[in-house]
N, C-alpha and C. Protein backbone atom coordinates (compact mmCIF):
# COMPACT_ATOMS: atom_id res chain seq x y z
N UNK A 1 83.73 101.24 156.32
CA UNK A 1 82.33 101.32 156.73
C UNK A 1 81.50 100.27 155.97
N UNK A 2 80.51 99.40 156.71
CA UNK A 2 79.67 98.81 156.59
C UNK A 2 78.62 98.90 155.88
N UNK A 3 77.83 98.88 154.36
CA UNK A 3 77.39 99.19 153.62
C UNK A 3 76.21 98.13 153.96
N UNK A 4 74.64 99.14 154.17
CA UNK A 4 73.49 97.87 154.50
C UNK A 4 72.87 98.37 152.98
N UNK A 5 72.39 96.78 152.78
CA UNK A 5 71.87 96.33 151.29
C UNK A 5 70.46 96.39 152.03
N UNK A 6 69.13 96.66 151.42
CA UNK A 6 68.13 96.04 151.89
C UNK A 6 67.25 95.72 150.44
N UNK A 7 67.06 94.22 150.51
CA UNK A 7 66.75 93.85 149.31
C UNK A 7 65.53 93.36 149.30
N UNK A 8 64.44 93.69 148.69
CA UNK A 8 62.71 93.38 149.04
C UNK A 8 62.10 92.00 147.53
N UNK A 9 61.18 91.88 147.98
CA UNK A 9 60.24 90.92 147.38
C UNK A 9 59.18 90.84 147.70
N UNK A 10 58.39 90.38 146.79
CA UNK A 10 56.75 90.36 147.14
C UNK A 10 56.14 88.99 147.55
N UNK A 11 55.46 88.80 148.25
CA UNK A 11 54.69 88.04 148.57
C UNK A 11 53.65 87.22 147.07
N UNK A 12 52.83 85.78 147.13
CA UNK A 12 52.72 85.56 145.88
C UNK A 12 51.23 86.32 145.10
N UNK A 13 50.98 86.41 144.11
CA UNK A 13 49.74 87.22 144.09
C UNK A 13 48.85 86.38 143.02
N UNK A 14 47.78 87.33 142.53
CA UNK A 14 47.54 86.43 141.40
C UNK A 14 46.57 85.24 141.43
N UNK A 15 46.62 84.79 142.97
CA UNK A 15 46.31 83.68 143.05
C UNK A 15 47.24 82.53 142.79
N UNK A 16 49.01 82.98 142.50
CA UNK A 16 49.76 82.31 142.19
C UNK A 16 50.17 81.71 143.94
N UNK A 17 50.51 80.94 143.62
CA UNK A 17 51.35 79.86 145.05
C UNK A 17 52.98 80.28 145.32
N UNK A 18 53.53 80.98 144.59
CA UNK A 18 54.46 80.96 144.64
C UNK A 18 55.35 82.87 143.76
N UNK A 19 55.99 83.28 144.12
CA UNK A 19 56.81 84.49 143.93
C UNK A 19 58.28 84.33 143.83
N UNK A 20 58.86 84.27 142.36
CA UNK A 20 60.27 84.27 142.13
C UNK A 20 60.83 85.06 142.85
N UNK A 21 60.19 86.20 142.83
CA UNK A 21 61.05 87.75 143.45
C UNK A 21 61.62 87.41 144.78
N UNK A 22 60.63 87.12 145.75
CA UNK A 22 60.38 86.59 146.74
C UNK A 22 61.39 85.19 147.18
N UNK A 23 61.24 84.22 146.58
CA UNK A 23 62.24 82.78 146.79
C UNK A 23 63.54 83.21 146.37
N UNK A 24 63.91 84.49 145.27
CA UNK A 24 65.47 84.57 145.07
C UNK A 24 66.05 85.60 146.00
N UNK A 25 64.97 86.49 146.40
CA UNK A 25 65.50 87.82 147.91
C UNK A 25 65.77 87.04 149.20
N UNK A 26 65.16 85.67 149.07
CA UNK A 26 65.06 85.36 150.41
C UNK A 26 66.75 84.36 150.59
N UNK A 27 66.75 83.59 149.49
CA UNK A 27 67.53 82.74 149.13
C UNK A 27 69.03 83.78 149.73
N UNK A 28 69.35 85.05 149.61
CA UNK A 28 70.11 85.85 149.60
C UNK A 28 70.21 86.52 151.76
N UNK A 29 69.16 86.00 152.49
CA UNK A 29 68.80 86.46 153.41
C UNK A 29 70.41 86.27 154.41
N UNK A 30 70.81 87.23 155.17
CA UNK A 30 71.73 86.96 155.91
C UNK A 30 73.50 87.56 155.19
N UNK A 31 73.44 87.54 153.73
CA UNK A 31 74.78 87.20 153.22
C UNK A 31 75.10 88.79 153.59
N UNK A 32 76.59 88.14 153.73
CA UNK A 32 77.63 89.30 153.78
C UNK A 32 78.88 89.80 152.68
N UNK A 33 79.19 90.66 152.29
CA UNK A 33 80.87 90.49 151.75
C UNK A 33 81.42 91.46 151.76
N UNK A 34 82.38 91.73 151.10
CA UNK A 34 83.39 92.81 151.69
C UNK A 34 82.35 94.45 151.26
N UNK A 35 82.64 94.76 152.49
CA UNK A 35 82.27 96.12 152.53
C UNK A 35 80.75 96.34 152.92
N UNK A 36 79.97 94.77 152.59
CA UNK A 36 78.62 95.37 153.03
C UNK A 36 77.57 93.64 153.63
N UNK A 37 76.02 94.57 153.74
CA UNK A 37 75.50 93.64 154.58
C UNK A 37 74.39 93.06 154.06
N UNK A 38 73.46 92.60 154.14
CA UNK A 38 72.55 92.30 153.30
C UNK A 38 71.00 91.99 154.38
N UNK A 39 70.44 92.99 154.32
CA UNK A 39 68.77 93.13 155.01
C UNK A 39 67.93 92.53 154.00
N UNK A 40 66.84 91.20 154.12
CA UNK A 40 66.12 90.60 153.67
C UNK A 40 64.90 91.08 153.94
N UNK A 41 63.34 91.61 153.15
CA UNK A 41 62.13 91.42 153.80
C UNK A 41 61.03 91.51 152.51
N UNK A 42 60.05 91.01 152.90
CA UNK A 42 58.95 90.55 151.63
C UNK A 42 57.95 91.92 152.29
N UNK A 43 57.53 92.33 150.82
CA UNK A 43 56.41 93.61 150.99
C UNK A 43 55.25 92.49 150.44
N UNK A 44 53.64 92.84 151.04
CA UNK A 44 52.45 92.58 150.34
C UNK A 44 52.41 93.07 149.16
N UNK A 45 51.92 92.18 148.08
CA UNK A 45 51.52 92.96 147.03
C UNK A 45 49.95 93.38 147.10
N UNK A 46 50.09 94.67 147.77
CA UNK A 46 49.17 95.66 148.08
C UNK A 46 49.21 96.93 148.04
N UNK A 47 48.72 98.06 146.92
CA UNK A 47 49.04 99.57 146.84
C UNK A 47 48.25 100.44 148.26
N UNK A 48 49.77 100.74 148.40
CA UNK A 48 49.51 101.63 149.27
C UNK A 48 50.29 100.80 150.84
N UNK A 49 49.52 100.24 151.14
CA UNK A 49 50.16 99.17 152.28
C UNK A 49 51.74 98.91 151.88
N UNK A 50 51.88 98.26 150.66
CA UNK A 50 53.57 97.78 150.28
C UNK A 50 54.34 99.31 150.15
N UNK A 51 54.18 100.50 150.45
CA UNK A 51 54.63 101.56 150.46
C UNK A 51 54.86 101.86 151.94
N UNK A 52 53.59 101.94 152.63
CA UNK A 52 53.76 101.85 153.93
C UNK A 52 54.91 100.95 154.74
N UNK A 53 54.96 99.92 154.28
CA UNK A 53 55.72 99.12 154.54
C UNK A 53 56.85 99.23 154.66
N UNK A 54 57.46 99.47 153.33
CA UNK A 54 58.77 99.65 153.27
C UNK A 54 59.57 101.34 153.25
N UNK A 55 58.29 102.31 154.19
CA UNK A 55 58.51 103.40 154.83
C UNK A 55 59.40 102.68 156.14
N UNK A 56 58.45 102.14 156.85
CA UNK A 56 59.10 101.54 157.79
C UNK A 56 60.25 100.67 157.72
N UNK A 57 60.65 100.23 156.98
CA UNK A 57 62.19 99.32 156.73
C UNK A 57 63.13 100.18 156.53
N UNK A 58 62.60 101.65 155.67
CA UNK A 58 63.77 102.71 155.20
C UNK A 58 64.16 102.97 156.92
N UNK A 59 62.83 103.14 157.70
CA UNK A 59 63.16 104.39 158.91
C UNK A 59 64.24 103.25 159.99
N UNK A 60 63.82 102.30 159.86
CA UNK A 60 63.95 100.94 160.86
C UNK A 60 65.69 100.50 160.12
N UNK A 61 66.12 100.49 159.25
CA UNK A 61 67.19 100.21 159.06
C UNK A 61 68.33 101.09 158.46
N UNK A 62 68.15 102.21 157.89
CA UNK A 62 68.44 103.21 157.28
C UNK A 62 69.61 102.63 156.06
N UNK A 63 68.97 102.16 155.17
CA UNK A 63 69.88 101.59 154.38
C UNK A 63 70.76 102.55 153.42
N UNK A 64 71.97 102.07 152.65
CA UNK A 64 72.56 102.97 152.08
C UNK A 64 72.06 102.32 150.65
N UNK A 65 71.82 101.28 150.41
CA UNK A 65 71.41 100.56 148.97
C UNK A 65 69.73 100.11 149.27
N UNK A 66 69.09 99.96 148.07
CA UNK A 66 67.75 99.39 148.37
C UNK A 66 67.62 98.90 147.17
N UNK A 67 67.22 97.64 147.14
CA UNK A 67 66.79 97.23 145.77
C UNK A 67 65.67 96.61 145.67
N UNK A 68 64.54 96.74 144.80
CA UNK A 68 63.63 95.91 145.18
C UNK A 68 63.13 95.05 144.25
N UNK A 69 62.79 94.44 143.97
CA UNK A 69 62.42 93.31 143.43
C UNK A 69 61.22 92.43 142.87
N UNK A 70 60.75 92.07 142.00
CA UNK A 70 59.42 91.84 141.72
C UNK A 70 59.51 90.69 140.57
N UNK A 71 58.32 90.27 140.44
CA UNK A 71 58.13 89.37 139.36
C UNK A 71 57.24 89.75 137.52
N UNK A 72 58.24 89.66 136.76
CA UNK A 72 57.38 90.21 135.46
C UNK A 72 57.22 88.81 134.34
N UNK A 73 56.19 88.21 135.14
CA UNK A 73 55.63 86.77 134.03
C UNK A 73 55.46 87.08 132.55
N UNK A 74 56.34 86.76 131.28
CA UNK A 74 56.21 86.57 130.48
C UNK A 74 57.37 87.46 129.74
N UNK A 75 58.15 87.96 130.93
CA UNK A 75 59.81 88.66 130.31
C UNK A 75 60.54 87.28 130.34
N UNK A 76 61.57 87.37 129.49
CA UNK A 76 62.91 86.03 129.34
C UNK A 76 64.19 86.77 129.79
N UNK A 77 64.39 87.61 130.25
CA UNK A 77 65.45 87.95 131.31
C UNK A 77 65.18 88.66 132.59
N UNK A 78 66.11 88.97 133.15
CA UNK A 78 66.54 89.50 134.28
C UNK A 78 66.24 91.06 134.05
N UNK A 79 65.85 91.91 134.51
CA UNK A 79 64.99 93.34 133.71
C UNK A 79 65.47 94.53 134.73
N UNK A 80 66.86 95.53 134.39
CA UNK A 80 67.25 96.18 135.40
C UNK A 80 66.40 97.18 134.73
N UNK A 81 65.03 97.82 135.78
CA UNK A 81 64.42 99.08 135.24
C UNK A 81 64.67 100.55 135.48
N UNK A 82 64.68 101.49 134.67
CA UNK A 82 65.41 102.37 134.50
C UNK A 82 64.38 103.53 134.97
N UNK A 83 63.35 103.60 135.11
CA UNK A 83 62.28 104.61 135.37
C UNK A 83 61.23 104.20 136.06
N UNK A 84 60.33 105.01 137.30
CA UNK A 84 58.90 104.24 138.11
C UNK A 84 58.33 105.99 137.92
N UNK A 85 57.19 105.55 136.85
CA UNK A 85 56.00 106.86 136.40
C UNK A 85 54.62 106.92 137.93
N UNK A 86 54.15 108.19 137.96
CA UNK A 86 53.76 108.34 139.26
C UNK A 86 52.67 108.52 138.36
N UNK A 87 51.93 107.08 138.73
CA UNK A 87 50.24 105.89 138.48
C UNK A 87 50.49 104.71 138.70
N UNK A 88 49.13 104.51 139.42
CA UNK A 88 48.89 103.08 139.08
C UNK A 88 47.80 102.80 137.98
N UNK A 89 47.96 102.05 137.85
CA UNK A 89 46.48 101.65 136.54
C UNK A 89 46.62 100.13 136.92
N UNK A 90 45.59 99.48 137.51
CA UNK A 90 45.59 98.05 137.44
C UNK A 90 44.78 97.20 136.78
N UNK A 91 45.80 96.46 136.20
CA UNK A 91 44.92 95.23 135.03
C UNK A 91 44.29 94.23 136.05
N UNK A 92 44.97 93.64 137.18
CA UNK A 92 44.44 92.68 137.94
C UNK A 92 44.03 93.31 139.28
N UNK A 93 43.14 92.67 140.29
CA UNK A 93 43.67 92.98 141.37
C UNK A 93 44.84 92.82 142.46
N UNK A 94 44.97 93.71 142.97
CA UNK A 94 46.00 93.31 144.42
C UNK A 94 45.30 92.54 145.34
N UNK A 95 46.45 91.73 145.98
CA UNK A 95 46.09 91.19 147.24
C UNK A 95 44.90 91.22 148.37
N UNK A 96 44.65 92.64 148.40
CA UNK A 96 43.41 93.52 149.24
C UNK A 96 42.32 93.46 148.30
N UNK A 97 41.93 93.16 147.22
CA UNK A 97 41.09 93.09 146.07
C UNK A 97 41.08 94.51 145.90
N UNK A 98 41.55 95.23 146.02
CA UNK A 98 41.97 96.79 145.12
C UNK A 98 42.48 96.65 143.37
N UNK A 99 42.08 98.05 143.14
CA UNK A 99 42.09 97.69 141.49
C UNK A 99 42.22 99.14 141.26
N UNK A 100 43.70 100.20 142.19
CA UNK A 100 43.10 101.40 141.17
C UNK A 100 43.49 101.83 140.15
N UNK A 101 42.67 102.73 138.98
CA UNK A 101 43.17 102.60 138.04
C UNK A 101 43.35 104.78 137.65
N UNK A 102 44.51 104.61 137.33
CA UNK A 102 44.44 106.59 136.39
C UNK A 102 45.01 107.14 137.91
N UNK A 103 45.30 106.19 138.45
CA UNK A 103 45.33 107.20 140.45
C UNK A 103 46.88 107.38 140.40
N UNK A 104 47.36 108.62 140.51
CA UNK A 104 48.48 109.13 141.08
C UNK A 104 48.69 108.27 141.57
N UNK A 105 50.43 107.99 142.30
CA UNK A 105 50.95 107.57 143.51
C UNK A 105 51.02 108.50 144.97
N UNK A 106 51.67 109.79 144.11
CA UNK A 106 51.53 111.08 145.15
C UNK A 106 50.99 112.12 143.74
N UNK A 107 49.84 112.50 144.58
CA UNK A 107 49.08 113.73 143.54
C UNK A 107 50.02 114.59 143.55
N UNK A 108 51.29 114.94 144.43
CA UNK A 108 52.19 116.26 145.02
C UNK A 108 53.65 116.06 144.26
N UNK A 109 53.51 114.49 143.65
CA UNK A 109 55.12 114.00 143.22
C UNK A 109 55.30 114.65 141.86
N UNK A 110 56.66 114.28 141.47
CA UNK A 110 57.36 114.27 140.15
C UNK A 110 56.42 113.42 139.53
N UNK A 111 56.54 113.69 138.07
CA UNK A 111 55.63 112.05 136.90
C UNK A 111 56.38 111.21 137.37
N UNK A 112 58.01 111.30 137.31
CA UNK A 112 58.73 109.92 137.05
C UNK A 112 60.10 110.43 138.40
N UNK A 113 60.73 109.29 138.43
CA UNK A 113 61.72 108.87 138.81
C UNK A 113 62.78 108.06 138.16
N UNK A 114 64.13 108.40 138.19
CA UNK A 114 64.93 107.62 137.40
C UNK A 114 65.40 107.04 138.55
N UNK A 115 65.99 105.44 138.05
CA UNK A 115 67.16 104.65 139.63
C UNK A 115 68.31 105.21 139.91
N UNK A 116 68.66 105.29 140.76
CA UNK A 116 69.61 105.92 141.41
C UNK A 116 70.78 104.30 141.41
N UNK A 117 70.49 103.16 140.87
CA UNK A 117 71.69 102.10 140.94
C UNK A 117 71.83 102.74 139.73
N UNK A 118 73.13 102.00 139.64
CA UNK A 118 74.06 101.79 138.38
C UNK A 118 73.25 100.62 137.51
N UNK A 119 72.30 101.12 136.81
CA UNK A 119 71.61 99.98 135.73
C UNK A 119 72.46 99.45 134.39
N UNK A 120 72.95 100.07 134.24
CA UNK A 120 73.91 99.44 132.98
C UNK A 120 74.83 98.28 133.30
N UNK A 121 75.68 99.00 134.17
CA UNK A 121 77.07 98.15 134.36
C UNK A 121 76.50 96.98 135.88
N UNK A 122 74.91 96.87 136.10
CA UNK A 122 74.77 95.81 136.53
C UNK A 122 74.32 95.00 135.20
N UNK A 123 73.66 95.36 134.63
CA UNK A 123 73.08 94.30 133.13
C UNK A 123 74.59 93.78 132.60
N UNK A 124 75.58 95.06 132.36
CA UNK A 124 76.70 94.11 131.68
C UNK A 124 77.43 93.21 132.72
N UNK A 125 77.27 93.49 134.11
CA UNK A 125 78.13 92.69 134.59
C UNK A 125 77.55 90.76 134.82
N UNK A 126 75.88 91.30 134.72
CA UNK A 126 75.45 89.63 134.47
C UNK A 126 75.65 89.47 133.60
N UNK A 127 75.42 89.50 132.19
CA UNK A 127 75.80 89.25 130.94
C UNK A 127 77.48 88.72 130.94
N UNK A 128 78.18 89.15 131.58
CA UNK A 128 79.38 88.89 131.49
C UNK A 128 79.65 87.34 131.92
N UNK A 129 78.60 86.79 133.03
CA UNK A 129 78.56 86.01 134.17
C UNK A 129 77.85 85.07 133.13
N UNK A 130 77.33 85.22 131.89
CA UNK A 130 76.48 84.03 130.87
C UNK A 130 74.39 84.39 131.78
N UNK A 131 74.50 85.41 131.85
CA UNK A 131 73.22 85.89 132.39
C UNK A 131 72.15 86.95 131.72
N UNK A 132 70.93 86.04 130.83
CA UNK A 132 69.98 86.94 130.81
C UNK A 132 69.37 88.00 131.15
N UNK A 133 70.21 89.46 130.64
CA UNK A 133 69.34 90.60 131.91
C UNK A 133 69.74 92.07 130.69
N UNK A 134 68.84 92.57 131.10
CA UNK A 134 69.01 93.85 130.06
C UNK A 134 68.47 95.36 130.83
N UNK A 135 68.39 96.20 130.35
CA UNK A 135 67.46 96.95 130.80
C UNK A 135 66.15 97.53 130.70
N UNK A 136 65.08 97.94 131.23
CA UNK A 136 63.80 97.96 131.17
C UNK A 136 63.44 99.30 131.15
N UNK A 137 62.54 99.78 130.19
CA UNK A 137 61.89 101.22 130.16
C UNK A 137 60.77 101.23 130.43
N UNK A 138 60.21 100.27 131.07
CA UNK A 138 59.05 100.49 132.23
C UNK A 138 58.93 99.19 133.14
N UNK A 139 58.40 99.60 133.81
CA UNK A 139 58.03 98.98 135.27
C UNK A 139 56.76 98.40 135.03
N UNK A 140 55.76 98.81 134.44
CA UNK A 140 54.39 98.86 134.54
C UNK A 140 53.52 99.85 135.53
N UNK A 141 52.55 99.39 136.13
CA UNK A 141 51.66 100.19 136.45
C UNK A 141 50.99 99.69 137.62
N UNK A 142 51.55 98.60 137.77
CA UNK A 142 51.13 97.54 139.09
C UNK A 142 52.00 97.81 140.17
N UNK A 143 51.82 97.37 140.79
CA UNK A 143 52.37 97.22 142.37
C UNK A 143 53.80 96.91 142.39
N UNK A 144 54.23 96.89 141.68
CA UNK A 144 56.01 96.42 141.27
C UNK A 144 56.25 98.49 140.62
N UNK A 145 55.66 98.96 140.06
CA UNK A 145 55.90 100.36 140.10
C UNK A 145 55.32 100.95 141.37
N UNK A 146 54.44 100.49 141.76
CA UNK A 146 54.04 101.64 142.90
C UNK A 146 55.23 101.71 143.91
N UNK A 147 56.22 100.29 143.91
CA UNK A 147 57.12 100.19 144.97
C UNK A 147 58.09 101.14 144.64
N UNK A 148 58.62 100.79 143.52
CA UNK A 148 59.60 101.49 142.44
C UNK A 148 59.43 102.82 143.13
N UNK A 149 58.26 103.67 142.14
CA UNK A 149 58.10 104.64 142.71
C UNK A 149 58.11 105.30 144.16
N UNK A 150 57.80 104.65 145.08
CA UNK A 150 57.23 105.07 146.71
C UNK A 150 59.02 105.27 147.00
N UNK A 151 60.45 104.15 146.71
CA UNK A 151 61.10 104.04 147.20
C UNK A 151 62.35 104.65 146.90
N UNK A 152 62.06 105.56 145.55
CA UNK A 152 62.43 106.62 144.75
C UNK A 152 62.16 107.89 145.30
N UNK A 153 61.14 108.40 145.92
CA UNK A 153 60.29 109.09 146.55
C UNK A 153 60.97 109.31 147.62
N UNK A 154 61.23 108.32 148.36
CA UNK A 154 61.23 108.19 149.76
C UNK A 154 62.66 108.31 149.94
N UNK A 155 63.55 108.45 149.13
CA UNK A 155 64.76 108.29 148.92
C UNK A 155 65.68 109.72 148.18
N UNK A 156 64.70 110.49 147.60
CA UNK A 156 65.14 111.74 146.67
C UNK A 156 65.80 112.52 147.67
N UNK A 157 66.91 112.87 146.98
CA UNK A 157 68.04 113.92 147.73
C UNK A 157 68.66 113.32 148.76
N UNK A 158 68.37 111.94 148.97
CA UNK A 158 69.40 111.58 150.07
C UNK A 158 70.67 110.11 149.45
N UNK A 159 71.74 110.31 150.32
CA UNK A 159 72.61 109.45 149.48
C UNK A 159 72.75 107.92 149.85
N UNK A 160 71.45 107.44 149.14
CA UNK A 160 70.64 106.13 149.00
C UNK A 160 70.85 105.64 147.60
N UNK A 161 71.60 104.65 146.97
CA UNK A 161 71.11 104.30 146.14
C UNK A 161 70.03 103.47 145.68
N UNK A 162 68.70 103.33 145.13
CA UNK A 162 67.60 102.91 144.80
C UNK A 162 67.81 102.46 143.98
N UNK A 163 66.42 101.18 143.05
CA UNK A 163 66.20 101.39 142.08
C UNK A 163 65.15 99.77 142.39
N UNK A 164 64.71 99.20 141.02
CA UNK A 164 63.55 98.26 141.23
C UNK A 164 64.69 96.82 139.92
N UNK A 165 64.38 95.52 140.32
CA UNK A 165 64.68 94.48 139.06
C UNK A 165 63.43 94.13 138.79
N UNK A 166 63.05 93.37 137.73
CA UNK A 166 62.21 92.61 137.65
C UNK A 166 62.68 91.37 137.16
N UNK A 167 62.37 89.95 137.59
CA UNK A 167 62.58 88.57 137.26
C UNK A 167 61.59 87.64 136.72
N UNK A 168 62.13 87.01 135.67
CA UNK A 168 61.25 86.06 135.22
C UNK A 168 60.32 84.89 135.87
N UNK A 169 59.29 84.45 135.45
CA UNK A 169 59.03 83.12 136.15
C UNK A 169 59.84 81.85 136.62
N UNK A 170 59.62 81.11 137.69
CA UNK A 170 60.47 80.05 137.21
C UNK A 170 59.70 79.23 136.55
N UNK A 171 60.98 77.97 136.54
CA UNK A 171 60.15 77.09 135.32
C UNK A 171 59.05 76.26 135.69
N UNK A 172 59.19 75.44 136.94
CA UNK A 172 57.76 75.26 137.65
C UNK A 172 56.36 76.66 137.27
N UNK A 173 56.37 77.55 137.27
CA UNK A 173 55.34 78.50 136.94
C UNK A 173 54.71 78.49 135.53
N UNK A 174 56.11 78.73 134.58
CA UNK A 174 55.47 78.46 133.09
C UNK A 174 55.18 76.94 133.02
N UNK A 175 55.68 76.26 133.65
CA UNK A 175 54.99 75.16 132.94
C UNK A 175 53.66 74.73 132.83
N UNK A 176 52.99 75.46 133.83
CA UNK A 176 51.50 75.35 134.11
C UNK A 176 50.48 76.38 133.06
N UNK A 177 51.53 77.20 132.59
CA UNK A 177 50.85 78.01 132.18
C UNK A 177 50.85 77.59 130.30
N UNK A 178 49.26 78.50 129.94
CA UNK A 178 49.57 78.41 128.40
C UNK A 178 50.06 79.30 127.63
N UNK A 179 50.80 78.86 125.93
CA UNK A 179 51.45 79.42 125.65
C UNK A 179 52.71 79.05 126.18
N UNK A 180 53.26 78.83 127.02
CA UNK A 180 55.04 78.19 127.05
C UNK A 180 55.60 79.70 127.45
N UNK A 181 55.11 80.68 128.35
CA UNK A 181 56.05 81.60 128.63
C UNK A 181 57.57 81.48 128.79
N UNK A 182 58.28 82.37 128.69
CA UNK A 182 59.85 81.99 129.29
C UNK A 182 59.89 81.90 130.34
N UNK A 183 60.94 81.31 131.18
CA UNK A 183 61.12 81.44 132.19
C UNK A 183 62.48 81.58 132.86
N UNK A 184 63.09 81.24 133.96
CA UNK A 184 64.45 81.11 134.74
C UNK A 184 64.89 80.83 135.58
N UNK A 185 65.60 79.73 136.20
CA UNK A 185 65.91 79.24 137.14
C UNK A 185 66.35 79.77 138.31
N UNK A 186 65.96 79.55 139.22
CA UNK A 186 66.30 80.05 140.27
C UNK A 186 67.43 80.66 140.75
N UNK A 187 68.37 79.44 140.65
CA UNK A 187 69.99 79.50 140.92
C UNK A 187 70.56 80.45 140.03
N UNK A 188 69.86 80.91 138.91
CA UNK A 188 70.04 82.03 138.08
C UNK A 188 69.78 83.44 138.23
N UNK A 189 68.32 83.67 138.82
CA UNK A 189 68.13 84.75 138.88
C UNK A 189 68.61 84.85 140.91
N UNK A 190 68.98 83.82 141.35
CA UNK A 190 70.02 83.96 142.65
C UNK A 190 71.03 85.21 142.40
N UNK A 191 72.02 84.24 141.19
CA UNK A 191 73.04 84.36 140.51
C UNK A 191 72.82 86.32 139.99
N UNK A 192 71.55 86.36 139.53
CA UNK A 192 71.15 88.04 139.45
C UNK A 192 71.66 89.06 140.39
N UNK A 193 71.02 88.89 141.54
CA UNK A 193 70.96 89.55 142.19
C UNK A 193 71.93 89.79 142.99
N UNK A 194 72.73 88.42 143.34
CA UNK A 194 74.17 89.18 143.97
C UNK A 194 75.09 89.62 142.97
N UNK A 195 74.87 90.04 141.87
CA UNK A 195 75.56 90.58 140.85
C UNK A 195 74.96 91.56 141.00
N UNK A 196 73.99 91.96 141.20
CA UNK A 196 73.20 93.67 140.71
C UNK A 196 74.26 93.88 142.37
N UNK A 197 73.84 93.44 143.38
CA UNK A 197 74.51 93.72 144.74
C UNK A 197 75.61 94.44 144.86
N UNK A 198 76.26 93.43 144.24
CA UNK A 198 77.96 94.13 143.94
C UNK A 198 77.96 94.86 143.40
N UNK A 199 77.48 94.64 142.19
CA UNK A 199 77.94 95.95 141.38
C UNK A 199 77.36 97.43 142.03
N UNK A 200 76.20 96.99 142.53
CA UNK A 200 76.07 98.49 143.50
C UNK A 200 76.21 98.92 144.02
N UNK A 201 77.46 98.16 145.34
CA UNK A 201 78.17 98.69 146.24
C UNK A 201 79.06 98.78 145.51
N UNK A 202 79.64 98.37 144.68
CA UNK A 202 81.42 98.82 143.83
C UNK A 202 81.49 100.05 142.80
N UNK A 203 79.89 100.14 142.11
CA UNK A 203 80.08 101.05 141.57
C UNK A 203 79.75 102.70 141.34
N UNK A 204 80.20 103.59 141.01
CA UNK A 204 79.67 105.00 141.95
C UNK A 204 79.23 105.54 140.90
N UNK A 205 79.69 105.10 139.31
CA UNK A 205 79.32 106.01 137.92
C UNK A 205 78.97 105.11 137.09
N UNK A 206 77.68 105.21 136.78
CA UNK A 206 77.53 104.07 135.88
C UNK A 206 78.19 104.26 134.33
N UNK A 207 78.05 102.96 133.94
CA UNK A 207 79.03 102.77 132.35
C UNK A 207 77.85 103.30 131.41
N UNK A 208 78.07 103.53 130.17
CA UNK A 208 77.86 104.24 128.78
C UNK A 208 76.84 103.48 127.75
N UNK A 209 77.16 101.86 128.56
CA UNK A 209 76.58 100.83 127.05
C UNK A 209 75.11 101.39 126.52
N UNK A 210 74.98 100.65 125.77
CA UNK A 210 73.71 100.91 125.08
C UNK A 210 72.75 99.88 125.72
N UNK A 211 71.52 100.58 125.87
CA UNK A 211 70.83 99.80 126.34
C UNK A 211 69.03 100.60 126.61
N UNK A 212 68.93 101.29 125.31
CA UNK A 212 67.86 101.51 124.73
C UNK A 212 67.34 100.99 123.96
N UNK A 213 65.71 101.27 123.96
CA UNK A 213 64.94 100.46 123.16
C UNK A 213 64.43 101.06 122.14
N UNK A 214 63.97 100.78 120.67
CA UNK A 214 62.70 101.27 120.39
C UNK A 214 61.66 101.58 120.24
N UNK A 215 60.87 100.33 121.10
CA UNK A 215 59.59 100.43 121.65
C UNK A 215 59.45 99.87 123.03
């Protein structure tokens, strides 16, 4: 059986020209390999709408994997996140010039959600590959969690595996910027994601490593 991947990205925000999340989901559009398929599509970065959205991709394709994808300017790896807390609080605005802040996602939900991928033994399996990527104990509070969350949500009790990455800038991005953020090449955080891929169709129990923080 045919295993559908559906792998998301955001559109650019910010006022930025451009979305890593976005150029490395897309870069991936079409691919196939053993055992499974790979569904491409960009959500607005917009709360509420980018939920809506990818209601309709769950109903429209019924995927068995979902991963979604986002951009976290000023991380230096590849960021498999492990939890999406039910709020938004926004530092900037979204796309729609929305800004909410202290607001539930669902007043009716759980606080949190854990991913349903295998987050470990995708971090070790890039690492293995000479790849920057670890794991993340938050998402934030922006529109990269609201997705997290909505697709966690939308997904509870059924046998979907979920979960959210976050990717660095590329290097065109920091370079404009001040301060010298980190950043990562494309062909790298490419290189990410069909690694998180695999490993999420291959694997059913995730591994043990360590990969807690202290703050």
């Amino acid at each position: 059986m045919t295993k559908t991947v559906l792998l998301t990205g955001f559109e650019p925000f910010n006022q930025a020209s451009i979305n890593p999340a976005w150029e490395a989901v897309r870069a991936l559009e079409g691919w196939c390999g053993p055992g499974f398929r790979v569904e491409v599509r960009q959500l607005p970065c917009v709360f509420d709408q980018a939920n809506a959205d990818l209601a309709a991709m769950l109903d429209a394709l019924y995927p068995d994997i979902v991963i979604a994808v986002g951009q976290a300017g000023g991380r230096a790896e590849i960021s498999v996140e492990r939890v999406a807390i039910n709020v938004d609080d926004a530092s900037i605005l979204d796309n729609a010039g929305r800004q909410p802040v202290d607001r539930p996602i669902d007043p009716n939900g759980p606080a949190a959600y854990f991913s349903t991928l295998p987050i470990k033994a995708m971090v070790a399996a890039m690492r293995e590959r000479g790849l920057t990527a670890g794991v993340s104990q938050s998402a934030g509070t922006f529109v990269c969690n609201h997705v997290f969350y909505g697709v966690m949500h939308a997904t509870a009790g059924k046998p979907v595996k979920a979960g959210f990455i976050h990717v660095p800038y590329l290097p065109e991005q920091a370079a404009g910027l001040p301060d010298n953020p980190p950043s990562m090449a494309l062909e790298d955080i490419v290189a990410g994601l069909r690694i998180a891929v695999e490993t999420a169709v291959t694997v059913e129990r995730d591994v043990a490593h360590v990969g807690g923080a202290t703050h």
